[in-house]
Protein backbone atom coordinates (compact mmCIF):
# COMPACT_ATOMS: atom_id res chain seq x y z
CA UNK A 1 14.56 -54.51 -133.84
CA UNK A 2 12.66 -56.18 -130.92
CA UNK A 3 13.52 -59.78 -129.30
CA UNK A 4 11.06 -61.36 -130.87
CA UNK A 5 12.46 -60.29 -134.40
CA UNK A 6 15.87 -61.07 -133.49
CA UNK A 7 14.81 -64.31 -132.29
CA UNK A 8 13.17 -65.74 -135.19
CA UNK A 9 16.43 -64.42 -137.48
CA UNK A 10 18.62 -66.41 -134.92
CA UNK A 11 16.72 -69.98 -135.28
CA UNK A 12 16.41 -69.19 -139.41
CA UNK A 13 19.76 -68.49 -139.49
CA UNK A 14 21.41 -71.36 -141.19
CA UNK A 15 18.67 -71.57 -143.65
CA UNK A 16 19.28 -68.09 -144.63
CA UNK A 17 23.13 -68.92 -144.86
CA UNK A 18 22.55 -71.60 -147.11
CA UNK A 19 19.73 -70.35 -149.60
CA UNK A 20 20.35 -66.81 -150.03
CA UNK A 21 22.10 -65.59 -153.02
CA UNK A 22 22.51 -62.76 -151.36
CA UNK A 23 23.71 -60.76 -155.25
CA UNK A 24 20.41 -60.98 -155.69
CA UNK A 25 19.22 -58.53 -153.16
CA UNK A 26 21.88 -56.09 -153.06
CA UNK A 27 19.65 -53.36 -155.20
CA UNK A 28 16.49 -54.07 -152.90
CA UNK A 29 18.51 -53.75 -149.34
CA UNK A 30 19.84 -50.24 -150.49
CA UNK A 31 16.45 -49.09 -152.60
CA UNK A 32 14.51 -49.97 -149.09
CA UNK A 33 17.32 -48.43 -147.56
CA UNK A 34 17.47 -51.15 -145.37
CA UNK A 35 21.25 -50.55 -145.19
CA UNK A 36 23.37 -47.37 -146.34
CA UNK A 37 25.54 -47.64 -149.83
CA UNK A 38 28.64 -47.44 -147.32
CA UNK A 39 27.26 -50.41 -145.17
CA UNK A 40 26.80 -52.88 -148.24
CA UNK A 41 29.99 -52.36 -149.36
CA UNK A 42 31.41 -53.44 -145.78
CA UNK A 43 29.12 -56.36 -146.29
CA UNK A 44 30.47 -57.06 -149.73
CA UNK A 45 33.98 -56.99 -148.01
CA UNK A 46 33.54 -60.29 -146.31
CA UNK A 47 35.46 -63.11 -148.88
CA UNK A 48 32.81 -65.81 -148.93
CA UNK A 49 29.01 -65.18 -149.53
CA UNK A 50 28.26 -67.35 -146.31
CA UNK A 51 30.39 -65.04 -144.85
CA UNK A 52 28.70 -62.08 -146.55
CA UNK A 53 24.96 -63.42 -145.32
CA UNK A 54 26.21 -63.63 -141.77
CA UNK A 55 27.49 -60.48 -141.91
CA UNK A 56 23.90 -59.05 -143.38
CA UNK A 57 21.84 -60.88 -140.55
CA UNK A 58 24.31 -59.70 -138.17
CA UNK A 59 24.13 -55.64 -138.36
CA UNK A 60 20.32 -55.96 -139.67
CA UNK A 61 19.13 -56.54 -136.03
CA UNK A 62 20.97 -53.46 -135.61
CA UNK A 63 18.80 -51.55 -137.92
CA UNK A 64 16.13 -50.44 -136.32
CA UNK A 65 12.43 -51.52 -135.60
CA UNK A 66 11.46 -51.12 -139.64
CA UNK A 67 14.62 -53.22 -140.67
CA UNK A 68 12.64 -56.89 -140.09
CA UNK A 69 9.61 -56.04 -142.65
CA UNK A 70 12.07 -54.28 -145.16
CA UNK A 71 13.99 -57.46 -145.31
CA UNK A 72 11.44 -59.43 -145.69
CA UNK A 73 10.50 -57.56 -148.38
CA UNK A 74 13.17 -57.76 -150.34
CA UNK A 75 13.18 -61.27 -150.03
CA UNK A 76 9.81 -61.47 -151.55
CA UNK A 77 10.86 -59.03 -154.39
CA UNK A 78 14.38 -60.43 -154.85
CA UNK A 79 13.75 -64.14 -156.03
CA UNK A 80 13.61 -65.60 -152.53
CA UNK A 81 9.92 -65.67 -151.48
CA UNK A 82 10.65 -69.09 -150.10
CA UNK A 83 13.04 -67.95 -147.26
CA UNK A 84 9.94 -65.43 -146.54
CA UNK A 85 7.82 -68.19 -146.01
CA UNK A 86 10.29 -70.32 -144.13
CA UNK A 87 11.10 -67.29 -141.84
CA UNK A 88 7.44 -66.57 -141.72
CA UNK A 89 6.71 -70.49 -140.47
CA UNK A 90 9.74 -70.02 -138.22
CA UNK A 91 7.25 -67.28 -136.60
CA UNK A 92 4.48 -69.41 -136.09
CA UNK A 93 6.08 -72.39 -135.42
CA UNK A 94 7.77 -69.84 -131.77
CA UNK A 95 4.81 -67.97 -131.23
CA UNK A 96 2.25 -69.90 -132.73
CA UNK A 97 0.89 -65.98 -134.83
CA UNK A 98 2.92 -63.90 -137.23
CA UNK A 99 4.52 -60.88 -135.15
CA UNK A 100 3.63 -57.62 -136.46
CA UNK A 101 6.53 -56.19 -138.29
CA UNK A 102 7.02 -52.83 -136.24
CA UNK A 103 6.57 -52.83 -132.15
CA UNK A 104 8.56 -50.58 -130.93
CA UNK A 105 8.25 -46.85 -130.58
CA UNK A 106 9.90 -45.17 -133.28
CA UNK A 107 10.73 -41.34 -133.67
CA UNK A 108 10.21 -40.95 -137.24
CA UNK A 109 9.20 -37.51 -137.99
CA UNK A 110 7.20 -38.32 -141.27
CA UNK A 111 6.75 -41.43 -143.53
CA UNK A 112 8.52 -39.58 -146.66
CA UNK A 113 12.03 -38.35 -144.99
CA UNK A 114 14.82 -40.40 -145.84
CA UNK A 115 17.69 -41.43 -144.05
CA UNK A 116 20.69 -39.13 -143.04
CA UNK A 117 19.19 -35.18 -144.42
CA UNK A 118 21.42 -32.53 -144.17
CA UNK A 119 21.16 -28.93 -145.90
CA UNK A 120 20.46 -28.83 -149.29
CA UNK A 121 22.68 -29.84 -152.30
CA UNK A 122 21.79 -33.74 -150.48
CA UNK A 123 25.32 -34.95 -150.51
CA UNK A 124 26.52 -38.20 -150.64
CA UNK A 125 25.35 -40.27 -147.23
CA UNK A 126 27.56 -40.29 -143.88
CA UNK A 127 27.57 -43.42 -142.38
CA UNK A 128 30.87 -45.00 -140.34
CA UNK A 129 31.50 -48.84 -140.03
CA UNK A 130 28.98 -50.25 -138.02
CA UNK A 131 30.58 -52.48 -135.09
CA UNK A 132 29.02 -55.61 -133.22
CA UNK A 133 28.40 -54.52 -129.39
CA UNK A 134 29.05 -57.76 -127.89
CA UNK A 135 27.65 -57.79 -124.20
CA UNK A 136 25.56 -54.63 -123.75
CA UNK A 137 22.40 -56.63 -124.01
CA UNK A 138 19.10 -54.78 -123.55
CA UNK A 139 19.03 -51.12 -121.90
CA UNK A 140 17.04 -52.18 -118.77
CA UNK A 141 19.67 -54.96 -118.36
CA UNK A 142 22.59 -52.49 -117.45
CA UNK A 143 23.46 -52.48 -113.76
CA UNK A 144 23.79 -48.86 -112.40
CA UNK A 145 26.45 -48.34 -110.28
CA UNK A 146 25.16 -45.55 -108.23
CA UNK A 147 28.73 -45.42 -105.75
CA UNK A 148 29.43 -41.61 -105.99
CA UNK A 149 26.68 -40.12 -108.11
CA UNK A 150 25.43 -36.67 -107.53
CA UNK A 151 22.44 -35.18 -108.36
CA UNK A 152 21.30 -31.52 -109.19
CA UNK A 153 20.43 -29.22 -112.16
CA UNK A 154 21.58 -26.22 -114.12
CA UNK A 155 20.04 -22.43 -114.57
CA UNK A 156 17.70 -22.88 -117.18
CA UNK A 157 17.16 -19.74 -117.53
CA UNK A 158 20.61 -19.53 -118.96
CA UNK A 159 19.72 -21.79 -121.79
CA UNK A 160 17.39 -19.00 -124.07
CA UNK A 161 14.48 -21.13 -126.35
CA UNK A 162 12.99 -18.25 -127.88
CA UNK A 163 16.51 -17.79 -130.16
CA UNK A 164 16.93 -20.82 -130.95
CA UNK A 165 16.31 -23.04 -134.61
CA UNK A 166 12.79 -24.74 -135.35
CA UNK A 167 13.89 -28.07 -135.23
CA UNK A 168 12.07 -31.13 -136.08
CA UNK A 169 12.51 -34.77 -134.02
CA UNK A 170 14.94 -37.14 -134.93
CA UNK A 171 14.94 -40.40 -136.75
CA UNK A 172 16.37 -43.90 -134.91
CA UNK A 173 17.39 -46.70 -137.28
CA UNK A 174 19.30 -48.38 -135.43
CA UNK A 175 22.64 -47.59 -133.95
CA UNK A 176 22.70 -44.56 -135.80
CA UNK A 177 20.35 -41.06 -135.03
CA UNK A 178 18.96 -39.68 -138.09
CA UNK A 179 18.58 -35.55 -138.24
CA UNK A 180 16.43 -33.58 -140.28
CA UNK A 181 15.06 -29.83 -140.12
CA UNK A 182 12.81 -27.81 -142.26
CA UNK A 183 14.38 -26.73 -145.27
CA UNK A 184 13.41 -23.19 -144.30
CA UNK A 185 15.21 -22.96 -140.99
CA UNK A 186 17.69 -20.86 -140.95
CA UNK A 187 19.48 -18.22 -138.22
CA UNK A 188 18.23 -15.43 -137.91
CA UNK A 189 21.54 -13.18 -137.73
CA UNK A 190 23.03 -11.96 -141.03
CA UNK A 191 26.22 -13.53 -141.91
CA UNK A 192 29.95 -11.64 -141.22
CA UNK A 193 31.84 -14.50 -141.20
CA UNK A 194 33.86 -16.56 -143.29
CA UNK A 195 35.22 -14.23 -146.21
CA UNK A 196 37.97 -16.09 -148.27
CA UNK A 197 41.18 -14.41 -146.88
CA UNK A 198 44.02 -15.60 -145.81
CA UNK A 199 43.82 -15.86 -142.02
CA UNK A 200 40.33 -17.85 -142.08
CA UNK A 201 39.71 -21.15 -142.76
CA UNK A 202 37.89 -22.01 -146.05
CA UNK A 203 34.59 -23.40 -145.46
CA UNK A 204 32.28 -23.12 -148.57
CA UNK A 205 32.27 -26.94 -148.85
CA UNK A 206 28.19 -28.46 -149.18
CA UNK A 207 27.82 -30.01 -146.56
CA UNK A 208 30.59 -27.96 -144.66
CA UNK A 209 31.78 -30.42 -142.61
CA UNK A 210 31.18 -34.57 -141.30
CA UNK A 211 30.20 -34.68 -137.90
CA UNK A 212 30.49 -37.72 -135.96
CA UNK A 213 28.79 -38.05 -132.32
CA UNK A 214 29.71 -41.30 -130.20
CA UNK A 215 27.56 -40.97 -127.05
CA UNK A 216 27.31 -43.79 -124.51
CA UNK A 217 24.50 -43.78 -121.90
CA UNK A 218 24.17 -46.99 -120.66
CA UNK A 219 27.55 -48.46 -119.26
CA UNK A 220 28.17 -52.62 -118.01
CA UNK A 221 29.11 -51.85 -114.91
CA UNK A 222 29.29 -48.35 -114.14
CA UNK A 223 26.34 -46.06 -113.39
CA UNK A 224 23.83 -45.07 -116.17
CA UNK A 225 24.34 -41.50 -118.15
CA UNK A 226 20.39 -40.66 -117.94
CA UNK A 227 20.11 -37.31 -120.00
CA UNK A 228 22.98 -37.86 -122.63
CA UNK A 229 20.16 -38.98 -125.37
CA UNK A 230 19.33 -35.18 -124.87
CA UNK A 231 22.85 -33.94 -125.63
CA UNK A 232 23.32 -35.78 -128.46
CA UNK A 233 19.90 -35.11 -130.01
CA UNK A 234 20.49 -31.30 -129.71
CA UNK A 235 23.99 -31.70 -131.13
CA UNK A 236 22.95 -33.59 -134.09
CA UNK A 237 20.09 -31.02 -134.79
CA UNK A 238 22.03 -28.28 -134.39
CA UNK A 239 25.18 -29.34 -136.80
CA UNK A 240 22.32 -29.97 -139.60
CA UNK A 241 21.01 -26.76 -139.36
CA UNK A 242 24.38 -25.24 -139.65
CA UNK A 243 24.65 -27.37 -143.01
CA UNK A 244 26.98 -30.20 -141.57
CA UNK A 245 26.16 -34.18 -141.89
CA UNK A 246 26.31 -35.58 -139.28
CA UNK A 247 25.81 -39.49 -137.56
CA UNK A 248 25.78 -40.15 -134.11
CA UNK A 249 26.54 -43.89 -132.29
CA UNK A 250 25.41 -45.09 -129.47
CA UNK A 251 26.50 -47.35 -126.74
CA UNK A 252 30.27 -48.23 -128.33
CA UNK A 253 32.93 -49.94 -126.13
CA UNK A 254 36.31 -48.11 -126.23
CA UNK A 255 37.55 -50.74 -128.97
CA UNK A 256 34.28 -49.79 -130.88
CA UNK A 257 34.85 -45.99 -130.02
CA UNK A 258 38.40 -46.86 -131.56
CA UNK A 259 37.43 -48.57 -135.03
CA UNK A 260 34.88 -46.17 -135.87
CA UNK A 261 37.42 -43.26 -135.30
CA UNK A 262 39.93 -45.24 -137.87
CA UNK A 263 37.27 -45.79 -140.15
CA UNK A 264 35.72 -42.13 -140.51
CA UNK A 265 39.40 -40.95 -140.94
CA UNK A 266 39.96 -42.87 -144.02
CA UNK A 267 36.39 -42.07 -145.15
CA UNK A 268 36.31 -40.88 -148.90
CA UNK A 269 33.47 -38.05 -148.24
CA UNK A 270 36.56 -36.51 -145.79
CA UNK A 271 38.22 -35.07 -149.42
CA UNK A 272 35.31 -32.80 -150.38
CA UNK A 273 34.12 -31.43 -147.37
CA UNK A 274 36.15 -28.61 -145.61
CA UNK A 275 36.01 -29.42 -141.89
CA UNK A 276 35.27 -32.45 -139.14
CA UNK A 277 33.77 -32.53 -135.95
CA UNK A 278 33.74 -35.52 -133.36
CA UNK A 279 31.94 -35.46 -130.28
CA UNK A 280 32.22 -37.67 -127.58
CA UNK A 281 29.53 -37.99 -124.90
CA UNK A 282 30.86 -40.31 -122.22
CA UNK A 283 32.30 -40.94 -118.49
CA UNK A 284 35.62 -40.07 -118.11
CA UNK A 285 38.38 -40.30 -116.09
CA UNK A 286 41.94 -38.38 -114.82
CA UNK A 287 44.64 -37.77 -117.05
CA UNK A 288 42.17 -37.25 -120.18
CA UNK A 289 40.81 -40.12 -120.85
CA UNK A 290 37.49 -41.59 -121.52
CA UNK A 291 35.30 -44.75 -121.35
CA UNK A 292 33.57 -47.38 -123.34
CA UNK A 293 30.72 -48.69 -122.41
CA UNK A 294 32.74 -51.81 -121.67
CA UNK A 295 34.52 -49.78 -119.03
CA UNK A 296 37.34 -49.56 -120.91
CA UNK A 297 39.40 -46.48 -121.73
CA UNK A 298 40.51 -44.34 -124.30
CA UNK A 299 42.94 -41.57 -123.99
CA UNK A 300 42.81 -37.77 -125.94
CA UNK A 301 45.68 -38.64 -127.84
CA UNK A 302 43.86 -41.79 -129.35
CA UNK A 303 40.63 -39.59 -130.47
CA UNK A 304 42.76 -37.16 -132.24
CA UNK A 305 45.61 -39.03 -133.64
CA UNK A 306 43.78 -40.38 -136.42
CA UNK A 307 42.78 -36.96 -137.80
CA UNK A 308 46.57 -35.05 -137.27
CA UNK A 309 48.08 -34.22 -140.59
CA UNK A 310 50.42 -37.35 -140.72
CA UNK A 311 47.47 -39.70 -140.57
CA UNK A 312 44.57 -38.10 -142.67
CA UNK A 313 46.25 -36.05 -144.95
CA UNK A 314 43.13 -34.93 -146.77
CA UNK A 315 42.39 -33.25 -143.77
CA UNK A 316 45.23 -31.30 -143.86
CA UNK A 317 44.96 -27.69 -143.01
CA UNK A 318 41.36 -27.62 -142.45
CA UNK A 319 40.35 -27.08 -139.23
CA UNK A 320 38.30 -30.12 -136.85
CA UNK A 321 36.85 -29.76 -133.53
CA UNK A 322 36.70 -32.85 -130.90
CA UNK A 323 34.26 -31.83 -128.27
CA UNK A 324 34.81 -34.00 -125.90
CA UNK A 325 32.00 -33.79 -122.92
CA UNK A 326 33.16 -36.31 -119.63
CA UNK A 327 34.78 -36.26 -116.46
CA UNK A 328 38.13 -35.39 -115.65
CA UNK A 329 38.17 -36.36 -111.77
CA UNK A 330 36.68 -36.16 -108.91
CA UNK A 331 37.37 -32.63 -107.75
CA UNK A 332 34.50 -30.09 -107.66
CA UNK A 333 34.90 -26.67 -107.96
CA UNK A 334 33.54 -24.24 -105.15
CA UNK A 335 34.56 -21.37 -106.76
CA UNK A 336 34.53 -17.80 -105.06
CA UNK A 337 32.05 -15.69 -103.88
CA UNK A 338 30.79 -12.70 -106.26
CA UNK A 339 29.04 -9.91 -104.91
CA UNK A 340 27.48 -9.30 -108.61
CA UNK A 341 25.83 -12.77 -108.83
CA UNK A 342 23.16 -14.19 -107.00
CA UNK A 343 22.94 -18.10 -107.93
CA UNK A 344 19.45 -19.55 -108.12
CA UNK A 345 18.82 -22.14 -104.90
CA UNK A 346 18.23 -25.78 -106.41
CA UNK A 347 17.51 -29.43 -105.27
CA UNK A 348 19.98 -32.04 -105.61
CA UNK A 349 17.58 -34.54 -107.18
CA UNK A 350 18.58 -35.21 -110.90
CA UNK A 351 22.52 -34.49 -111.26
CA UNK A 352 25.00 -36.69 -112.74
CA UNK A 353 28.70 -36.64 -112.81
CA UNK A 354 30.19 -38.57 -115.79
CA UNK A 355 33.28 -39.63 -113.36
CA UNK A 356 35.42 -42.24 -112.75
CA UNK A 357 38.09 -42.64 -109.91
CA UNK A 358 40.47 -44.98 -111.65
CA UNK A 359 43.44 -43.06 -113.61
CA UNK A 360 45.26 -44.29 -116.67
CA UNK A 361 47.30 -42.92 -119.48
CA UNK A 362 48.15 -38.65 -119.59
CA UNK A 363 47.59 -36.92 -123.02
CA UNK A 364 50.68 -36.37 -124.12
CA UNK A 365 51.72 -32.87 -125.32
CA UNK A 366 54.62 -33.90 -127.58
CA UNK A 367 52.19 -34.89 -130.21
CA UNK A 368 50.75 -31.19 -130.52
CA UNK A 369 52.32 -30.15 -133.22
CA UNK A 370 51.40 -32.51 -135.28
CA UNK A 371 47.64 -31.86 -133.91
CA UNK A 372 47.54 -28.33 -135.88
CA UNK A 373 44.66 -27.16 -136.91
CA UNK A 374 42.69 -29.20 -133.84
CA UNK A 375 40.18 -27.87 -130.96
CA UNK A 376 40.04 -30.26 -128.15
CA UNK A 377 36.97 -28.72 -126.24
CA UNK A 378 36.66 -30.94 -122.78
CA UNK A 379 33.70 -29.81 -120.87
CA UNK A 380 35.47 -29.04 -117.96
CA UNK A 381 39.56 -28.62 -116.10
CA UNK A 382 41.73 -31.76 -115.47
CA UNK A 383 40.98 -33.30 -112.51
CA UNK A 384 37.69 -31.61 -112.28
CA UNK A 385 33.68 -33.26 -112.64
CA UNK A 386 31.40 -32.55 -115.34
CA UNK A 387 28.13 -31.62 -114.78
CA UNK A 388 24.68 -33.06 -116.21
CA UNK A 389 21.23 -32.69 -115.92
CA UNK A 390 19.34 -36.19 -116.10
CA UNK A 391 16.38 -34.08 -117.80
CA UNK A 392 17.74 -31.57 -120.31
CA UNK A 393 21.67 -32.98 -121.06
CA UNK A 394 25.17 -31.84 -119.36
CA UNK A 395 25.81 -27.99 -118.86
CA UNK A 396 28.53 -27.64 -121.45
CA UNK A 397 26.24 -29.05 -124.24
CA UNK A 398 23.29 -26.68 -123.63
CA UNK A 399 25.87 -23.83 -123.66
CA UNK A 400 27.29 -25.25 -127.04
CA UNK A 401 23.89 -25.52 -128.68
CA UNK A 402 22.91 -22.36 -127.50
CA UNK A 403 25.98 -20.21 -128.77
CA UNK A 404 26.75 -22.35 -131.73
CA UNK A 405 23.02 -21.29 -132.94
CA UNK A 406 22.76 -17.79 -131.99
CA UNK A 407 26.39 -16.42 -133.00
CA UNK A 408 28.04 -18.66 -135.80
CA UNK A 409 27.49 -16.49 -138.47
CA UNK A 410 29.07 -13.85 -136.82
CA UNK A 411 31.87 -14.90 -134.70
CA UNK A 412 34.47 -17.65 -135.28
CA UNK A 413 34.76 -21.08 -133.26
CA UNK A 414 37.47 -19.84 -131.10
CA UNK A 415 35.05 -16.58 -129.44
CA UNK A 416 32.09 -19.12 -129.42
CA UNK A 417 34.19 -21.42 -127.14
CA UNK A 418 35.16 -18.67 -124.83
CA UNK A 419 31.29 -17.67 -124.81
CA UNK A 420 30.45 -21.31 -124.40
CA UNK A 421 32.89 -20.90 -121.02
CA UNK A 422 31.09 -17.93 -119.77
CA UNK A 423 27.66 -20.04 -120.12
CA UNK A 424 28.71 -22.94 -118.35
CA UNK A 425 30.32 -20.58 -115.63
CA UNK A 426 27.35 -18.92 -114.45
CA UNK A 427 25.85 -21.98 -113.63
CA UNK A 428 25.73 -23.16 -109.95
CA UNK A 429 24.85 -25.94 -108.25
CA UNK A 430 24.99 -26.63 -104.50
CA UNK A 431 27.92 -23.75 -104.26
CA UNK A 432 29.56 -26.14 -107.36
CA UNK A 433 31.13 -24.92 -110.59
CA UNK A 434 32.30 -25.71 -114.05
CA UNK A 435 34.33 -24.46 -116.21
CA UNK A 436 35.32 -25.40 -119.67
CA UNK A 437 38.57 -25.86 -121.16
CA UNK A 438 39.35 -25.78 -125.23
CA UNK A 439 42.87 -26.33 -126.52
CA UNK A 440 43.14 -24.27 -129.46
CA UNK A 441 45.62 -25.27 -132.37
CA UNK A 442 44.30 -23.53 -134.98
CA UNK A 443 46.16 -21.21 -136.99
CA UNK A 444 43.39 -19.14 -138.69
CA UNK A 445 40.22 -18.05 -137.71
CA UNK A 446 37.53 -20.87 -138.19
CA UNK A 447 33.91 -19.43 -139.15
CA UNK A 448 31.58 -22.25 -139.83
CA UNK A 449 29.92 -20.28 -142.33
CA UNK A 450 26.17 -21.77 -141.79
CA UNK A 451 24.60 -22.97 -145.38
């Protein structure tokens, strides 16, 4: 929603508080999908209906450019055409013209798709709390710290497009990235995978799995993340194709990061589906942690711990992946000369490191057992940077997308990961390396099992 939107909602605020009914329009907000079955119930949560109207006007400037006209519709169609006209007098009475309902670039791929697609059955929609961002402000407001940042690219010739999924664009509505892809796509390998024996992990769940992707580009204080938007796009894309539902926020503080980790793990859809995946896209720090947007930091242990068996017990013994894709340090890895490779010769003009000097809180390996049935993929080795590309997203990411896609029908999550490694290994930049590293907990052999 643009300023001028939010604007007018601020100054018609208290008239809105005090004449909606808002019972009136619950059917309307979720038929113009305005807000998500999940989100009205968090609305309907608050214990007073003024309370329940603030909340509404609250997350729908949070809803994306389209939200404004949709609520005025329902409005008009819900008994309360006279707050439409006040609000639309409140427009004139600013700007002296009424604003047109939709100016800002969208990436809507066509008029008819609807919000959150995954593969078909359509399940039930995935959406976590959404959380107030107090203090990010606009995009172009965020102060980039550039003390430290390094610049360069990856291989792309490592990164195959011919193999990969037809993919359509994405979907923003607000703080949460829509996916879709043709109903046709599909990879192109036939499937050995997932079998029903013992050893494996049962995945024959529609949608297989939730998939939740926090990814925070533009920090407070600290330097910009140019190039996560890519990441996370590809992510979400690919985890659709492979018949997962997934969501993806953007810009959370560590708090934020936080709640919406407590609130997916008590999230009812968790019972029927047979796996979870969280990714988080952020800069990070020593001693495996990583930060909100706020600065603020979260360690490993408080990204898993709401999943482990003790805490979500419905997602007990199926297996979850947190791919976790952020700093570690400082140190960069030079690596040792190979008479078998010869590393392509780049410019150092558009590399990132998601780093952080300050260090905080270890992860703490006396809650692993607890953490069965967990992968904790970090994109690179304690103490060590992570590398990104401000044009095509972080090394590790591209190497996820393009494994995940070309081999998991065939081969489990544990070989992709050590493929994933060899991907991000080869790369080079300015005699610098990466290399993964995924804790594996599992105790069977995870196929995804692509719908």
């Amino acid at each position: 929603m643009n300023k001028e939107h939010r604007e007018i909602l601020r100054r018609s605020r208290v008239k809105i508080v005090e004449d909606l009914i808002i019972e009136e329009i619950w059917d309307k907000l979720e038929e113009k999908e305005v807000f998500t079955p999940m989100m009205i119930e968090y609305i309907k949560a608050e214990k007073t209906r003024p309370d329940q109207v603030r909340k509404l006007i609250d997350d729908l400037q949070r809803r994306g450019p389209l939200a404004y006209s949709k609520f005025m519709d329902c409005l008009k169609e819900g008994g309360h055409a006279h707050l439409a006209n006040f609000i639309s007098n409140k427009e004139a009475e600013i700007y002296g013209r009424s604003l047109p309902y939709t100016e800002e670039q969208t990436f809507r791929t066509s008029p008819s798709e609807k919000s959150f697609q995954s593969a078909e059955p359509k399940p039930s929609q995935f959406h976590v709390q959404e959380t107030s961002i107090i203090g990010v402000g606009d995009a172009g407001q965020n102060k980039e710290d550039a003390r430290g940042e390094v610049e360069a690219m990856d291989n792309s010739e490592d990164i195959d497009q011919n193999d990969s999924i037809p993919i359509q664009n994405s979907e923003m509505e607000g703080d949460a990235i829509i996916y879709s892809v043709p109903p046709s796509s599909s990879l192109n390998v036939t499937s050995a995978g997932y079998t029903g024996r013992a050893d494996q992990y049962k995945m024959e769940s529609s949608p297989r799995g939730l998939v939740l992707i926090i990814n925070n580009r533009n920090f407070w204080t600290l330097s910009c993340r140019p190039g996560t938007e890519h990441d996370g796009k590809k992510l979400g894309e690919m985890f659709v194709s492979l018949g997962f539902l997934v969501d993806e926020k953007n810009d959370l503080t560590a708090l934020e990061i936080s709640q919406n980790l407590e609130n997916l793990s008590k999230y009812p859809q968790l019972a029927t589906v047979d796996s979870l995946v969280v990714v988080i896209l952020s800069h990070g720090k020593e001693n495996d942690t990583v930060l909100g947007v706020d600065g603020s930091v979260l360690t490993y242990n408080k990204i898993t711990e709401p999943f482990n068996s003790k805490n979500c017990p419905v997602l007990h013994n199926k297996p979850k992946l947190f791919i976790i894709n952020a700093c570690r340090g400082d140190a960069e890895d030079i690596g040792c000369l190979s008479t078998s490779v010869q590393p392509d010769r780049v410019d150092a003009d558009i590399m990132s490191l998601d780093s952080r000097p300050e260090v905080t809180v270890s992860y703490n390996p006396s809650r692993l057992p607890i953490l069965q049935d967990m992968i904790i993929a970090a994109s690179t080795l304690p103490g060590h940077v992570s590398w990104r590309d401000d044009h095509k997203g972080s090394w590790f990411i591209q190497a996820i997308v393009e494994v995940f896609q070309n081999h998991s029908r065939t081969h489990h999550v544990t070989d992709l990961l050590v493929r994933v490694n060899g991907k991000v290994a080869q790369n080079l930049h300015q005699d610098r390396v990466q290399l993964p590293e995924p804790r594996v907990l599992l105790v069977k052999d995870w196929f995804l099992n692509p719908i």
